[in-house]
C-alpha atoms as a PDB file:
ATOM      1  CA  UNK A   1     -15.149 -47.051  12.495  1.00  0.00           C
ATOM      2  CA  UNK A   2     -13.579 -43.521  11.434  1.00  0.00           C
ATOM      3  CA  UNK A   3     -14.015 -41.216  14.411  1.00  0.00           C
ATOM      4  CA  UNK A   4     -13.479 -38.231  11.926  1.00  0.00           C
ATOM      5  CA  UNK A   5     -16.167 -36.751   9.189  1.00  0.00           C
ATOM      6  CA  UNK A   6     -14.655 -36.986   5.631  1.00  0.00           C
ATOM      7  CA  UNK A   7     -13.922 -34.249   3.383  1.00  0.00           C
ATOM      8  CA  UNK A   8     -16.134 -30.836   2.778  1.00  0.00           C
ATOM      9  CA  UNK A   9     -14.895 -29.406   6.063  1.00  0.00           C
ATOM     10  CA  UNK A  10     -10.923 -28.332   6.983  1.00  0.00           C
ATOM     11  CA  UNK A  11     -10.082 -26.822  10.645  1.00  0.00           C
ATOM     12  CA  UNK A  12      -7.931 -23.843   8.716  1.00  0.00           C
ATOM     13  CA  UNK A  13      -9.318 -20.223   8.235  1.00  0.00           C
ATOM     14  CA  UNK A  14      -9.657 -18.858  11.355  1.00  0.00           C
ATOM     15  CA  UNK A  15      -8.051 -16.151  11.675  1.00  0.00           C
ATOM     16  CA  UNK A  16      -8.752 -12.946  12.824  1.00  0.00           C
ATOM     17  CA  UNK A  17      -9.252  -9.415  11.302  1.00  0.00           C
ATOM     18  CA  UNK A  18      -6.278  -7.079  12.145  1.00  0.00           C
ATOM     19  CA  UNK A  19      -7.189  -4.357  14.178  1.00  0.00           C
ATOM     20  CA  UNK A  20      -5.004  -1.640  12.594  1.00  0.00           C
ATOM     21  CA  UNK A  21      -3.028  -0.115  15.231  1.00  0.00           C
ATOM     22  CA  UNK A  22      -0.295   2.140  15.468  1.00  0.00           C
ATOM     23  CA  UNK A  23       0.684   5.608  14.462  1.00  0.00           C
ATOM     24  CA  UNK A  24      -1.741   7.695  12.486  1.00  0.00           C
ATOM     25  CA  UNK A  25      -0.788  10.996  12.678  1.00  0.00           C
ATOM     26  CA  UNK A  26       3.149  11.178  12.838  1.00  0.00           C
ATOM     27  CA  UNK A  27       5.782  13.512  15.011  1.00  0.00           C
ATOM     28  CA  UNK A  28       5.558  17.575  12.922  1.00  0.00           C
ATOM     29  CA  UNK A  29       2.192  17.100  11.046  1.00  0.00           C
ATOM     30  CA  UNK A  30      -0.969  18.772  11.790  1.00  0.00           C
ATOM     31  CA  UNK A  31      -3.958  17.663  13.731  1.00  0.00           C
ATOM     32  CA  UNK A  32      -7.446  18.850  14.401  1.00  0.00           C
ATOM     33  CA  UNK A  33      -9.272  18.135  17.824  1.00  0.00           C
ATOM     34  CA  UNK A  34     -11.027  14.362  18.001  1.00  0.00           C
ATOM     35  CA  UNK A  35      -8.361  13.446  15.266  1.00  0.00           C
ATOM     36  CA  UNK A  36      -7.324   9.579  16.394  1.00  0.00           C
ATOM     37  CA  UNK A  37      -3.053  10.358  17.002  1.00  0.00           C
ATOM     38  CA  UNK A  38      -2.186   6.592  17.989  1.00  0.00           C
ATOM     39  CA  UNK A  39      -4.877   3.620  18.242  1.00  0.00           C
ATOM     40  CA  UNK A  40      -3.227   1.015  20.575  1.00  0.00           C
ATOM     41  CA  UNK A  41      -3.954  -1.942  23.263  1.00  0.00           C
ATOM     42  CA  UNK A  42      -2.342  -0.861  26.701  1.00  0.00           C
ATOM     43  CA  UNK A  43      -0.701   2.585  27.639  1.00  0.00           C
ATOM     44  CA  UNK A  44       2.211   1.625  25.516  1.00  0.00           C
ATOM     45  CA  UNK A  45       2.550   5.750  24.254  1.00  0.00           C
ATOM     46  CA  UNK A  46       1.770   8.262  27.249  1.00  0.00           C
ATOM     47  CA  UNK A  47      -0.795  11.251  26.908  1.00  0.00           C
ATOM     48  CA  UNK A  48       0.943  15.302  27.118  1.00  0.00           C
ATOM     49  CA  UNK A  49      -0.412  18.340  26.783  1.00  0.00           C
ATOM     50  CA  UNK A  50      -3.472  18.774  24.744  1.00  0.00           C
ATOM     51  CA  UNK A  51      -4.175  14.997  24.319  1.00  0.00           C
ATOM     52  CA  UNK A  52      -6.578  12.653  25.626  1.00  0.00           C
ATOM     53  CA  UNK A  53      -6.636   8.569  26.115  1.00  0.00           C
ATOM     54  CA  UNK A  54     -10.013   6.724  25.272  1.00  0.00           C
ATOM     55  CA  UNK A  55     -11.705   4.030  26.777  1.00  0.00           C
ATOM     56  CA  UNK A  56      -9.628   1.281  24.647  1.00  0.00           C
ATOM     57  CA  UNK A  57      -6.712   3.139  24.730  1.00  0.00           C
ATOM     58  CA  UNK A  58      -6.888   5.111  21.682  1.00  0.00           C
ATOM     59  CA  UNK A  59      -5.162   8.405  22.049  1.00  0.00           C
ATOM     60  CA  UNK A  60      -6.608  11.347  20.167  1.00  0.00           C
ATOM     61  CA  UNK A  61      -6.077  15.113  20.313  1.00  0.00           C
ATOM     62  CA  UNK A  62      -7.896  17.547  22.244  1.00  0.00           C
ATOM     63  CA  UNK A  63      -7.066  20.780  20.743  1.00  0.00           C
ATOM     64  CA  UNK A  64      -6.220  21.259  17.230  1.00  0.00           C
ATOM     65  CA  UNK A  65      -2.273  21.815  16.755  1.00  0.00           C
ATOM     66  CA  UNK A  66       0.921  19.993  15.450  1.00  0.00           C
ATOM     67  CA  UNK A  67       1.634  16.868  16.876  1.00  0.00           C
ATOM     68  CA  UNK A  68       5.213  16.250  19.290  1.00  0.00           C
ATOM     69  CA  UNK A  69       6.541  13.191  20.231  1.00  0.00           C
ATOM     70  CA  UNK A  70       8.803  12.869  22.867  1.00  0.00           C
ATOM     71  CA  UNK A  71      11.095   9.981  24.628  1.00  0.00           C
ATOM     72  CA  UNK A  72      11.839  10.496  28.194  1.00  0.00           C
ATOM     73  CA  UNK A  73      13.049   8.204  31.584  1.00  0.00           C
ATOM     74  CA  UNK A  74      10.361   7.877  33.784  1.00  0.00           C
ATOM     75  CA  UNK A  75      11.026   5.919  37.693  1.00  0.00           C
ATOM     76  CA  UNK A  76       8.377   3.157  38.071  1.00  0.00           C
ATOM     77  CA  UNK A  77       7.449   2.412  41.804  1.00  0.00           C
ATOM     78  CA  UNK A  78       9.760  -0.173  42.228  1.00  0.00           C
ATOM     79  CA  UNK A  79      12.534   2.629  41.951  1.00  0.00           C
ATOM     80  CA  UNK A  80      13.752   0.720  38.096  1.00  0.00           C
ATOM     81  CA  UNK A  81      13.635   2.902  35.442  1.00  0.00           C
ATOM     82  CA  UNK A  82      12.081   2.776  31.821  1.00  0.00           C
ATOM     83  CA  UNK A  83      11.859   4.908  28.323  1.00  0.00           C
ATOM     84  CA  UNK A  84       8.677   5.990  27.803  1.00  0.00           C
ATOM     85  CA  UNK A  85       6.607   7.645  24.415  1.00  0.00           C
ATOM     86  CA  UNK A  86       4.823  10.836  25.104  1.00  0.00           C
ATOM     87  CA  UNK A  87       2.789  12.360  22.705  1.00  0.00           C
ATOM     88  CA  UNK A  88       1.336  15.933  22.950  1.00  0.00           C
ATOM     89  CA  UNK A  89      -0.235  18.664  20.949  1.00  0.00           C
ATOM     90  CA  UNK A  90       1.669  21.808  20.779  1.00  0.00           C
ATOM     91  CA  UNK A  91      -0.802  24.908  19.786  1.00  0.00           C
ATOM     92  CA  UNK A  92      -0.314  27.638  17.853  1.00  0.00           C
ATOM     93  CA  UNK A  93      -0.175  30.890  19.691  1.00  0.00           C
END
């Protein structure tokens, strides 16, 4: 006896829906407060000045100005070392 229903059904098509991360607002262009500057899973890019991080780790700005990304060491507690992203908003004065 087949232990397997036959035809009408396949176990393919499951995928799921991308989630659209990355950068949205690049390094030198222009953005206004609550405007989403990187959507991502995990602090992979670090807040700066003028930026805030979101519950899901969106980071968005908090001021309206032009956008700076930066790459800098930082020292993790172990004493190794790492590059890190840092994004800020630089205002006009």
């Amino acid at each position: 006896m087949a232990h397997t229903k036959s035809g009408g059904s396949t176990q393919l098509g499951r995928d799921s829906e991308s989630k659209r991360l990355g950068v949205k607002i690049n390094h030198g262009q222009m953005a206004k407060a609550g405007e989403i500057i990187v959507k991502q899973r995990g602090a992979a890019v670090l807040t700066g000045a003028n930026v805030r991080r979101a519950g899901d780790d969106t980071i968005y700005a908090a001021k309206d100005g032009i956008v700076n990304f930066k790459q800098t060491k930082k020292v993790k507690f172990d004493g190794s070392r790492r590059y890190a992203k840092i994004v800020s908003v630089v205002t006009a004065k």
